[in-house]
C-alpha atoms as a PDB file:
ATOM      1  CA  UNK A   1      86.699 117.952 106.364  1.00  0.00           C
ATOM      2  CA  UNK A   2      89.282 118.588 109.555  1.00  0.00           C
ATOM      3  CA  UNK A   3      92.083 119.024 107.174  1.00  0.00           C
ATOM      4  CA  UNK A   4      90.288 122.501 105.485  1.00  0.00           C
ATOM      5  CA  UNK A   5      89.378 123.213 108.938  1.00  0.00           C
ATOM      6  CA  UNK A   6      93.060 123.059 109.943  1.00  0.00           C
ATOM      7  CA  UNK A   7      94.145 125.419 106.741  1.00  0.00           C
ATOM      8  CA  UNK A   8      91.826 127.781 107.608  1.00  0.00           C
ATOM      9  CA  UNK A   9      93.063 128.055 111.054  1.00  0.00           C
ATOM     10  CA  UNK A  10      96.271 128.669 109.841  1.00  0.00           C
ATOM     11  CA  UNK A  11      94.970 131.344 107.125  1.00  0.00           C
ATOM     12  CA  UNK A  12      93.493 132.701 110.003  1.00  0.00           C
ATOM     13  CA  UNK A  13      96.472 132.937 111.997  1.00  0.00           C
ATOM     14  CA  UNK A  14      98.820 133.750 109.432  1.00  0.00           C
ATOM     15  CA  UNK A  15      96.437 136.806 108.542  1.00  0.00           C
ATOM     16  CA  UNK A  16      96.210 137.580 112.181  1.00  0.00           C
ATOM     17  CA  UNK A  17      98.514 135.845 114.603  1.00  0.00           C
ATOM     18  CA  UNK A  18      94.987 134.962 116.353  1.00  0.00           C
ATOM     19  CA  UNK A  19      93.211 131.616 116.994  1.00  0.00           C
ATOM     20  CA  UNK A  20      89.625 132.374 115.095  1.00  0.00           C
ATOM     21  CA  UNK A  21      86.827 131.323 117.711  1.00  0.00           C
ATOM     22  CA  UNK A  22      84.946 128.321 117.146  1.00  0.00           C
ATOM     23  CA  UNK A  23      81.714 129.953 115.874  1.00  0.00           C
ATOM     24  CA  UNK A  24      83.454 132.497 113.950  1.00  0.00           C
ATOM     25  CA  UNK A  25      84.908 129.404 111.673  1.00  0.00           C
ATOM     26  CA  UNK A  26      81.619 127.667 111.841  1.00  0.00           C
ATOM     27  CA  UNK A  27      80.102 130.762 110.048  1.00  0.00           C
ATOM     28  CA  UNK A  28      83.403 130.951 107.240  1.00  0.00           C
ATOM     29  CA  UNK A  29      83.165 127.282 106.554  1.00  0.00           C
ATOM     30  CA  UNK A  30      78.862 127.443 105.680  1.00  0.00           C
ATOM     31  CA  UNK A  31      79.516 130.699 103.702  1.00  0.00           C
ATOM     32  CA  UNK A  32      81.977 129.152 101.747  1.00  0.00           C
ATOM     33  CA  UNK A  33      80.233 125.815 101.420  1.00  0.00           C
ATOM     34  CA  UNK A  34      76.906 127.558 100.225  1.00  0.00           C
ATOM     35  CA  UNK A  35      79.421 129.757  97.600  1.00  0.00           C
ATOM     36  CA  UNK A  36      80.664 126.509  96.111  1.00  0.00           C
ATOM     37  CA  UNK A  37      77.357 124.343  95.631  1.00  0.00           C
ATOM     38  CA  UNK A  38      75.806 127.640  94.640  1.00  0.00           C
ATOM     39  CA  UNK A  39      77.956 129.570  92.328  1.00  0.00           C
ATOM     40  CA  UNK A  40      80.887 127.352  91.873  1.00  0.00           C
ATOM     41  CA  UNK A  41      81.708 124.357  89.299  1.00  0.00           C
ATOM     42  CA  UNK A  42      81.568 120.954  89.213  1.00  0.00           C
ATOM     43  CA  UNK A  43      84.952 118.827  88.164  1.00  0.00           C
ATOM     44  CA  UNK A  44      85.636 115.340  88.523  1.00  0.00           C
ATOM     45  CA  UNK A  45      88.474 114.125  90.144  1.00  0.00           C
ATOM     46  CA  UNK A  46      90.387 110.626  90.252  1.00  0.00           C
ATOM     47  CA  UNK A  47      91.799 108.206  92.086  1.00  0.00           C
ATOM     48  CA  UNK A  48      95.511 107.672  90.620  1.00  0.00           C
ATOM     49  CA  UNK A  49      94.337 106.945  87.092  1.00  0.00           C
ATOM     50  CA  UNK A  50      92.252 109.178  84.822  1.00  0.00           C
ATOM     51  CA  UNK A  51      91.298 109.010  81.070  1.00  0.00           C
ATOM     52  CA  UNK A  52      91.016 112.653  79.291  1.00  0.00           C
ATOM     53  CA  UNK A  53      90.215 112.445  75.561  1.00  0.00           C
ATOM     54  CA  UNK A  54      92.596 115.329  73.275  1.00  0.00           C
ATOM     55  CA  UNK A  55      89.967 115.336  70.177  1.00  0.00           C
ATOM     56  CA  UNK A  56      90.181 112.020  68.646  1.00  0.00           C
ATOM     57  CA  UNK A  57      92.594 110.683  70.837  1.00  0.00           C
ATOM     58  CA  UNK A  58      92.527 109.174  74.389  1.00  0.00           C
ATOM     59  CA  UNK A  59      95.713 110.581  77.060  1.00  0.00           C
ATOM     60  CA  UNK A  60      95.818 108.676  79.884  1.00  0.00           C
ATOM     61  CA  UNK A  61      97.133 110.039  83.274  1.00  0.00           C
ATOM     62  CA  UNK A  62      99.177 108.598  86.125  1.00  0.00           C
ATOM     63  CA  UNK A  63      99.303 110.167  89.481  1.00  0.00           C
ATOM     64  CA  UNK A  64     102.750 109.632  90.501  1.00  0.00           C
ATOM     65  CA  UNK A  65     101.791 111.008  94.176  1.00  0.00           C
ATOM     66  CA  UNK A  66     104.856 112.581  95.165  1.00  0.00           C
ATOM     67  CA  UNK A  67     105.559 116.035  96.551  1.00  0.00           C
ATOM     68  CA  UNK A  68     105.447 117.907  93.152  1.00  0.00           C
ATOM     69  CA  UNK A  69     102.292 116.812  92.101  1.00  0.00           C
ATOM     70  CA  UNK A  70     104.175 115.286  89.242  1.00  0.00           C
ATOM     71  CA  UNK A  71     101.819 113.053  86.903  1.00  0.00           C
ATOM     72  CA  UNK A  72     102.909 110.946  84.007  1.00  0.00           C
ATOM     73  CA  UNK A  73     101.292 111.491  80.520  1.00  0.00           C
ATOM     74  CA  UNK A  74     100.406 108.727  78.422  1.00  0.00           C
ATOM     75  CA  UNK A  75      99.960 109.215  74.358  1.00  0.00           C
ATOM     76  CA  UNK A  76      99.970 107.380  71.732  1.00  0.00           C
ATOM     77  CA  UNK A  77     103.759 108.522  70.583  1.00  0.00           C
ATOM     78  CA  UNK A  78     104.984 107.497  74.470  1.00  0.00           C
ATOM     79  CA  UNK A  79     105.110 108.742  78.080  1.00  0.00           C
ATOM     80  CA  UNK A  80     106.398 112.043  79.465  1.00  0.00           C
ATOM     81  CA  UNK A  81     105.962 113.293  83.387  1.00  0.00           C
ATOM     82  CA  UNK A  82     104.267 116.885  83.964  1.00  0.00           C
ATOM     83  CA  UNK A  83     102.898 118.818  86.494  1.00  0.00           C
ATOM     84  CA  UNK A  84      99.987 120.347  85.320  1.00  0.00           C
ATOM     85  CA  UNK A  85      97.196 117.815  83.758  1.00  0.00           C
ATOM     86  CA  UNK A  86      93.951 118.778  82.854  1.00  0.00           C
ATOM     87  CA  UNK A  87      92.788 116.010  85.373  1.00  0.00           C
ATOM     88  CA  UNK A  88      92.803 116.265  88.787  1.00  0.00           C
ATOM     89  CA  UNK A  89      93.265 113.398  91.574  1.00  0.00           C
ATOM     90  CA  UNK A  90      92.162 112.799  95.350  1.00  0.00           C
ATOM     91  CA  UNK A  91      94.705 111.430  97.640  1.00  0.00           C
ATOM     92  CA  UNK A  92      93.651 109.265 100.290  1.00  0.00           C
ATOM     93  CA  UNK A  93      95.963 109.076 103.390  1.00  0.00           C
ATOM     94  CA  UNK A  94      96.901 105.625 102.598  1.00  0.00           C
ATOM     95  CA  UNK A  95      98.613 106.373  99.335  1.00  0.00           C
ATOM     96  CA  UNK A  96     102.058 106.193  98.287  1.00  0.00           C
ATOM     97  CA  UNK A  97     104.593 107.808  95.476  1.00  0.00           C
ATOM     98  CA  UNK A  98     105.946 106.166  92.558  1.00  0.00           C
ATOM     99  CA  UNK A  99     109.373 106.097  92.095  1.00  0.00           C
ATOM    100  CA  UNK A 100     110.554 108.195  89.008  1.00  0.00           C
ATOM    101  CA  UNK A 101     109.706 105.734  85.936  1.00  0.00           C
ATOM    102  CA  UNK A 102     112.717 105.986  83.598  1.00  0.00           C
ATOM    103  CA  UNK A 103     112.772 105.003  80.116  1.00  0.00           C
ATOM    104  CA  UNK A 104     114.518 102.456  78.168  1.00  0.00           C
ATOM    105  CA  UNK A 105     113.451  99.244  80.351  1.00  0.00           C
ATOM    106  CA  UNK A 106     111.737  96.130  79.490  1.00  0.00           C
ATOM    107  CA  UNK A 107     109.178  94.406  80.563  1.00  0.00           C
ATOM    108  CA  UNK A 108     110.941  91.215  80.900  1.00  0.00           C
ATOM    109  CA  UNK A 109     112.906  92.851  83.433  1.00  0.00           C
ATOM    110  CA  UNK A 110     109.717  91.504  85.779  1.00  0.00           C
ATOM    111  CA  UNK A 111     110.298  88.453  84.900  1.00  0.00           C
ATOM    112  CA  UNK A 112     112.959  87.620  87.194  1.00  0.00           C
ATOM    113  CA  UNK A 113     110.135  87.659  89.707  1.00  0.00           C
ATOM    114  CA  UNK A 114     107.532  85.999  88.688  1.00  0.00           C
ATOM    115  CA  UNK A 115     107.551  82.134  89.453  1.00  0.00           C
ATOM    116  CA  UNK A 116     105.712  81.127  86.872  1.00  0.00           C
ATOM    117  CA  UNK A 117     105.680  79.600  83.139  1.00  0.00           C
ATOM    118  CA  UNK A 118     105.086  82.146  79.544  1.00  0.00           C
ATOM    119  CA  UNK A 119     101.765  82.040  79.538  1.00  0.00           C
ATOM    120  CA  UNK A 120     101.437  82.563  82.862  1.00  0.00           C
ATOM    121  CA  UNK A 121     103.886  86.016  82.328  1.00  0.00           C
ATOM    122  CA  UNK A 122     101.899  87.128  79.774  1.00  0.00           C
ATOM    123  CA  UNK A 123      98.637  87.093  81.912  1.00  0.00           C
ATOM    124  CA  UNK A 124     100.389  88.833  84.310  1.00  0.00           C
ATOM    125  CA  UNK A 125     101.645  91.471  81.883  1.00  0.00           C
ATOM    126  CA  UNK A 126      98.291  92.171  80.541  1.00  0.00           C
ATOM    127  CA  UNK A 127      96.787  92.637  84.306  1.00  0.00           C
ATOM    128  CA  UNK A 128      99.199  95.191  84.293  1.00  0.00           C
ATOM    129  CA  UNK A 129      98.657  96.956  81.354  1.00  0.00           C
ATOM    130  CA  UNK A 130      94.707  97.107  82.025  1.00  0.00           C
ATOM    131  CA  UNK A 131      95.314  98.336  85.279  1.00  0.00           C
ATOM    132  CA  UNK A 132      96.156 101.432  83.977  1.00  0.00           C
ATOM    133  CA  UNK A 133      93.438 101.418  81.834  1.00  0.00           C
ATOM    134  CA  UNK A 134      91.193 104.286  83.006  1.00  0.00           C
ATOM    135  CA  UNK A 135      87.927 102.762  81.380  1.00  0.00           C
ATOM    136  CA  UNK A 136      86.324  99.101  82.822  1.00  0.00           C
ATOM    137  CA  UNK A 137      86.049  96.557  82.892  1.00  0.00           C
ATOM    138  CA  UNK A 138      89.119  95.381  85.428  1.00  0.00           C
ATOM    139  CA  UNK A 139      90.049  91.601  85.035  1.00  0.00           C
ATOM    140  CA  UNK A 140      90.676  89.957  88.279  1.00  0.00           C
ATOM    141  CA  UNK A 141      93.955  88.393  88.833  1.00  0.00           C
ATOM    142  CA  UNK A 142      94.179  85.334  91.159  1.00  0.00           C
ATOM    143  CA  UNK A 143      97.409  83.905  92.347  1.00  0.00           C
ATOM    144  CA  UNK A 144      97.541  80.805  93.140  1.00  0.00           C
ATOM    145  CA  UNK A 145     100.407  77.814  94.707  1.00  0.00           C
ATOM    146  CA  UNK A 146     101.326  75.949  97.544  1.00  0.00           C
ATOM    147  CA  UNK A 147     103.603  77.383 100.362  1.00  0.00           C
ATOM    148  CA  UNK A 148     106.754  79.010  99.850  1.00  0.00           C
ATOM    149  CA  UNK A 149     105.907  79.685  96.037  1.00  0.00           C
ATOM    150  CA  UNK A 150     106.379  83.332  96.751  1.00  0.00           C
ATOM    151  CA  UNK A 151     102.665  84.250  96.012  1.00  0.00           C
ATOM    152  CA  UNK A 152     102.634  87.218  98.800  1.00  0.00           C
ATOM    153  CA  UNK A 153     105.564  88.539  98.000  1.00  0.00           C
ATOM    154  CA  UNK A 154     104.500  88.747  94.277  1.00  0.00           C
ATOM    155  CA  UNK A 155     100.846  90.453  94.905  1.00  0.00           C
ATOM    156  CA  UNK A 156     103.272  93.391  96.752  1.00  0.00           C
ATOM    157  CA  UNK A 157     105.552  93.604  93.976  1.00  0.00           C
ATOM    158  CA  UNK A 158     102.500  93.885  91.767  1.00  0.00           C
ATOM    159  CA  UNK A 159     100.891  96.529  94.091  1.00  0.00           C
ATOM    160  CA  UNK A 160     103.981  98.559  94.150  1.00  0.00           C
ATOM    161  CA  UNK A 161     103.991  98.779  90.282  1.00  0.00           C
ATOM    162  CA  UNK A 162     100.262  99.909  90.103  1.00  0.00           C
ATOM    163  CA  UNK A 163      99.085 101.628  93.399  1.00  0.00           C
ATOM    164  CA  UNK A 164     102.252 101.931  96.303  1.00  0.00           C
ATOM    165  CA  UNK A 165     100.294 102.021  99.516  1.00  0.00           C
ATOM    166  CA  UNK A 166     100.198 101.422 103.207  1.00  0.00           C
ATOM    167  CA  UNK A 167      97.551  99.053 102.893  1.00  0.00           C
ATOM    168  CA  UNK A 168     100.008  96.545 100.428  1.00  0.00           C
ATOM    169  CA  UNK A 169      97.587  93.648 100.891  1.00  0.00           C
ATOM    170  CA  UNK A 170      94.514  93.334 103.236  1.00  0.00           C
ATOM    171  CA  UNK A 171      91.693  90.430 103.986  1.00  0.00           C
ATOM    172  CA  UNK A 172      88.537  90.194 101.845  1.00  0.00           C
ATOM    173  CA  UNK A 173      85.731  92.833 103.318  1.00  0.00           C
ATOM    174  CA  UNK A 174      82.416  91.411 105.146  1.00  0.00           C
ATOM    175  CA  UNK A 175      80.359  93.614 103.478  1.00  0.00           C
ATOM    176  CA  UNK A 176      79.897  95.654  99.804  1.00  0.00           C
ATOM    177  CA  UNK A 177      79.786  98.372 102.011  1.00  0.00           C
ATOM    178  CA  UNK A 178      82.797  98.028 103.694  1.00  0.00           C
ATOM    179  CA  UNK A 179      84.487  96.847  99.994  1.00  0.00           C
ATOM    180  CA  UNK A 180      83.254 100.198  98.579  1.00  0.00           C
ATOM    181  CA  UNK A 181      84.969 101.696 101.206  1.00  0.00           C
ATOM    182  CA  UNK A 182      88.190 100.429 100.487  1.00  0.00           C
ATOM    183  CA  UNK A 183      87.772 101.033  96.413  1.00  0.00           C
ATOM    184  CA  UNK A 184      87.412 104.708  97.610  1.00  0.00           C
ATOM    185  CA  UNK A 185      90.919 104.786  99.242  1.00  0.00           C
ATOM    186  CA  UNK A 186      92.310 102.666  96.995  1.00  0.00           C
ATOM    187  CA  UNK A 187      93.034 102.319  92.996  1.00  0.00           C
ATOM    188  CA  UNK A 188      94.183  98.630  93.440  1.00  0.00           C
ATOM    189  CA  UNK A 189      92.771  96.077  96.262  1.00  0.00           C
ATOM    190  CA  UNK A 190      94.896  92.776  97.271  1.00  0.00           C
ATOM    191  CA  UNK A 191      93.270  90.343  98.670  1.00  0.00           C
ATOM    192  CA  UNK A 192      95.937  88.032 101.208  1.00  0.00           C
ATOM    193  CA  UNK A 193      95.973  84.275 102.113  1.00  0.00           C
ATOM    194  CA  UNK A 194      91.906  83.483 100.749  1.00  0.00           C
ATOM    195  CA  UNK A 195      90.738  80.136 101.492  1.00  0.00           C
ATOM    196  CA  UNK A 196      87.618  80.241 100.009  1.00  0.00           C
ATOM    197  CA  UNK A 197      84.947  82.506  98.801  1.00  0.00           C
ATOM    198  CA  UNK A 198      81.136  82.328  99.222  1.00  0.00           C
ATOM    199  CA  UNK A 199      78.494  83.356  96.854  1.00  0.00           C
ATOM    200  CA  UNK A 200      78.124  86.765  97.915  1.00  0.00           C
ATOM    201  CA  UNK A 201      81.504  87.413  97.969  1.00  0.00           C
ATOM    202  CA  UNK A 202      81.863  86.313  94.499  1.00  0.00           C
ATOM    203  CA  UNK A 203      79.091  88.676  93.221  1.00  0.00           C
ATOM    204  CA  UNK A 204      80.905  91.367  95.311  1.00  0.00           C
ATOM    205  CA  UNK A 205      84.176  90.956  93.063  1.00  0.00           C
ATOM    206  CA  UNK A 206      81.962  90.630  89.760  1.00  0.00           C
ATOM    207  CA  UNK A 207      80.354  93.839  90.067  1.00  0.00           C
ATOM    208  CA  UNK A 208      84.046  95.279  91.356  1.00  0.00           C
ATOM    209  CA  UNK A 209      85.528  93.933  88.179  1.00  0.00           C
ATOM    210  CA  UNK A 210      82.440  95.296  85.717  1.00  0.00           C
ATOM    211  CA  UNK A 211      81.556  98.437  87.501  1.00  0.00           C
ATOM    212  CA  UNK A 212      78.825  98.770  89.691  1.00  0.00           C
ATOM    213  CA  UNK A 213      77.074 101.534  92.199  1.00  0.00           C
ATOM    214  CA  UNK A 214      76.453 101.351  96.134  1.00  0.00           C
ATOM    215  CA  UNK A 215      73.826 103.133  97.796  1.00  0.00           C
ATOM    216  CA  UNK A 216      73.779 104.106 101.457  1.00  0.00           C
ATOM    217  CA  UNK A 217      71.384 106.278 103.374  1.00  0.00           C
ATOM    218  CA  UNK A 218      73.338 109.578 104.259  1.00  0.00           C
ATOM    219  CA  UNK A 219      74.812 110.073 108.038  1.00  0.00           C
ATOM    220  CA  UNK A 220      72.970 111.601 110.202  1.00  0.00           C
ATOM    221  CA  UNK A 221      69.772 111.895 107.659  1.00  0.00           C
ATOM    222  CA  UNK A 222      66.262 109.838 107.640  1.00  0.00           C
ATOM    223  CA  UNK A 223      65.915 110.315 103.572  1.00  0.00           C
ATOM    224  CA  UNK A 224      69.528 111.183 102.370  1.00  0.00           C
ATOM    225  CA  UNK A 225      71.490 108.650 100.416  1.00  0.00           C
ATOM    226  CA  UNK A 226      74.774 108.590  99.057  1.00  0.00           C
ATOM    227  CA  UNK A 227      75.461 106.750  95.676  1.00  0.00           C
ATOM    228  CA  UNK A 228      79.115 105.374  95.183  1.00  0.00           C
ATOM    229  CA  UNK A 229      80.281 104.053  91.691  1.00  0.00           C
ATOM    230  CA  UNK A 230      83.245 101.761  91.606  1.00  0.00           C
ATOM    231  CA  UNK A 231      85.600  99.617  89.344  1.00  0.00           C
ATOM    232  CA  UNK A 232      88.743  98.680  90.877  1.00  0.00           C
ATOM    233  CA  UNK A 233      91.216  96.136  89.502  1.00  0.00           C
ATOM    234  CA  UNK A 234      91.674  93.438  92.051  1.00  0.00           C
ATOM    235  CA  UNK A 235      94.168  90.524  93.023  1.00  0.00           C
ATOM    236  CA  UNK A 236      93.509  87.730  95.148  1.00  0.00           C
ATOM    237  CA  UNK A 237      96.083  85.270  96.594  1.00  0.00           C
ATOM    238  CA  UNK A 238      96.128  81.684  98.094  1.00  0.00           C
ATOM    239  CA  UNK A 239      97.063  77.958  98.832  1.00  0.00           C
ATOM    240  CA  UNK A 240      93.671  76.506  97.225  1.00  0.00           C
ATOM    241  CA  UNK A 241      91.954  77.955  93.749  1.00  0.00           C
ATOM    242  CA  UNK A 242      89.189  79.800  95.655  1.00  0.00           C
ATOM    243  CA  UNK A 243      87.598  81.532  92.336  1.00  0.00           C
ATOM    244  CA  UNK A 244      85.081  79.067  91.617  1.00  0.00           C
ATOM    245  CA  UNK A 245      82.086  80.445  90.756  1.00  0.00           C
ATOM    246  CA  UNK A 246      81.625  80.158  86.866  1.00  0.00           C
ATOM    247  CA  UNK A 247      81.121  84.379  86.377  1.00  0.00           C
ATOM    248  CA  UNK A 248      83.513  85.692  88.493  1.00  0.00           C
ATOM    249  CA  UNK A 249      86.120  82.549  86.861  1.00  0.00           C
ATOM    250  CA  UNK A 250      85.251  84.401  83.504  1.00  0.00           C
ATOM    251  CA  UNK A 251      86.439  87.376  84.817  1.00  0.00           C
ATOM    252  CA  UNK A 252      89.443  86.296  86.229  1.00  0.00           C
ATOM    253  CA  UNK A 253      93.286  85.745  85.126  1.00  0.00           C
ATOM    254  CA  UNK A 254      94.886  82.904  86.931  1.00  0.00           C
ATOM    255  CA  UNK A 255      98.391  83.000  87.805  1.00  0.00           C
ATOM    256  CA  UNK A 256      99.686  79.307  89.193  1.00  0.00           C
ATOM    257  CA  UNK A 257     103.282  79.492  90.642  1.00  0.00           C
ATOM    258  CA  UNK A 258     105.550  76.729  91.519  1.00  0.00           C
ATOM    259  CA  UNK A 259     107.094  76.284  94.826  1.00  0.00           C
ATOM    260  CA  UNK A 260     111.027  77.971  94.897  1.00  0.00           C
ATOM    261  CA  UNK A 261     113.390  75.761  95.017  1.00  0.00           C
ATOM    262  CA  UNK A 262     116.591  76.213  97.740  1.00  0.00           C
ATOM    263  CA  UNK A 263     118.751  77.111  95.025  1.00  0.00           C
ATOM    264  CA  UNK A 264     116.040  79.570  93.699  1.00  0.00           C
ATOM    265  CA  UNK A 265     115.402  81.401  96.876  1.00  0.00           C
ATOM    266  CA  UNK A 266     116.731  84.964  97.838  1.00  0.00           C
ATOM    267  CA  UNK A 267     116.831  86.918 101.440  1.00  0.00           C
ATOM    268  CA  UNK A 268     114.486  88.733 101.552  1.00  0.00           C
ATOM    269  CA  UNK A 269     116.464  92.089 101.682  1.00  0.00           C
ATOM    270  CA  UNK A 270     118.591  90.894  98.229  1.00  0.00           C
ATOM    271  CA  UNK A 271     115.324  90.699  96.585  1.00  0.00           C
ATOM    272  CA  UNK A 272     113.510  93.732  97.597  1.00  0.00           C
ATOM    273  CA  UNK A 273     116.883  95.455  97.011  1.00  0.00           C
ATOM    274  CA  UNK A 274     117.373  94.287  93.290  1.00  0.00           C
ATOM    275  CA  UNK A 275     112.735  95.371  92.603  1.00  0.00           C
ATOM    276  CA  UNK A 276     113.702  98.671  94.097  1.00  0.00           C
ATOM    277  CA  UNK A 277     116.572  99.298  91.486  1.00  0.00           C
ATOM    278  CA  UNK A 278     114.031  97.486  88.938  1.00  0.00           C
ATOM    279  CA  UNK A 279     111.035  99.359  89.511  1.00  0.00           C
ATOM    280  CA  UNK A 280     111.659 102.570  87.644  1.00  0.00           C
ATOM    281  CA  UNK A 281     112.791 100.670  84.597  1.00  0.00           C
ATOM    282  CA  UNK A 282     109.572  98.274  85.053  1.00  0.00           C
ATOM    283  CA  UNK A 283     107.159 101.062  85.652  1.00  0.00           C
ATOM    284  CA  UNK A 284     108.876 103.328  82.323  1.00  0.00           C
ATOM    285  CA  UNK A 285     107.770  99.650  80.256  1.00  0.00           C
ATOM    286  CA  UNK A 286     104.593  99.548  81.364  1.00  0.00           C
ATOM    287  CA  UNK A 287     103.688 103.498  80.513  1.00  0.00           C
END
């Protein structure tokens, strides 16, 4: 990768206040690739959530993505943030931080915003919970409601709980491959503004929600293929109830919201001001 590349020039340079030449790092970079498929270990890493099990007991792990490397422990007795898991994580580039969770909040702090009846809430809630769940399967959660019911706005509030990233909300893929693609950058995908959903695309989010595997034949290779396993909790937003295909319906939450009244709305800076003070509180609930 160009980013190992770039550290090594800088080892280099560091080492020697030199530029190394260009076949000089060729020769450094197959060494030390042959040294690690050869002699070195294998270790899995994670995308933002990992399950390690402690004996008889399952810890889950949070990466909170910020500078420290700090990640949040979840046990059985509670939740505590440390920086040295016996998981470790990949960070795409489009990835965010958490916040600092905080403890003594309350779920029902969310509820503020969320435009929708109890039952609806408590869907909602247990998206949430199982998206930090490091085993599938993921239920999908579609939001649904006419205009101005706030259903956007709601899908980035959710995405900023479980998986802050550039990419808040994005439209649906044309191809598994290209929806692999994004499950590898991403521990969350948000689907924006659907207005309908074929066949395919419907047995796309199935196996997303279930788990699943991709194969691909390898760049650059006549024989080579690359395998990709994926489960990703998903969310998908819109005007009409696109999920209509009876087994991706039974794998979906639905989440119907009712169009804000005038005395109901907010600007828009007032309301992302008040989640931003909420978050941490929300986010210590949920762990």
């Amino acid at each position: 990768p160009e980013k190992f590349r770039t550290w090594l020039r800088h080892k280099y340079y560091q080492e020697y206040e030199d530029a190394p030449s260009r076949q000089a790092m060729e020769n450094a970079i197959a060494t030390l690739d042959a040294k690690a498929e050869f002699e070195g270990g294998v270790y899995p890493v994670y995308r933002r959530v990992a399950g390690h099990e402690d004996g008889d007991e399952q810890h889950i792990y949070v990466d909170l993505c910020d500078e420290r490397r700090n990640v949040v422990e979840i046990t059985r007795d509670g939740w505590e943030i440390i920086q040295d898991p016996p998981v470790d994580f990949y960070r795409s580039e489009t990835m965010q931080h958490f916040p600092e969770p905080r403890k003594g909040g309350d779920l029902r702090i969310l509820r503020k915003y969320v435009n929708t009846d109890e039952n609806g809430f408590a869907l909602l809630l247990g998206f949430l919970i199982q998206a930090f769940n490091p085993r599938h399967p993921y239920p999908l959660l579609g939001i649904f409601g006419e205009q101005g019911s706030g259903k956007s706005t709601l899908m980035r509030m959710i995405h900023q709980l479980v998986d802050p990233s550039v990419m808040e909300t994005r439209t649906f893929p044309r191809s598994m491959q290209d929806l692999v693609i994004a499950a590898e950058h991403s521990w969350l995908l948000a689907f924006d503004n659907s207005s309908e959903l074929s066949r395919e695309q419907s047995d796309m989010l199935c196996r997303m929600s279930t788990g699943s595997s991709f194969a691909t034949r390898t760049n650059y290779s006549d024989r080579g293929e690359e395998v990709f396993k994926f489960s990703r909790p998903v969310i998908i937003n819109g005007i009409e109830q696109v999920i209509t295909e009876p087994d991706l319906a039974d794998r979906s939450l639905f989440l119907n919201l009712q169009r804000l009244g005038k005395d109901e709305r907010k600007t828009e800076r007032d309301l992302w001001e008040g989640y931003r003070e909420d978050r941490p509180l929300i986010l210590g609930a949920l762990f």
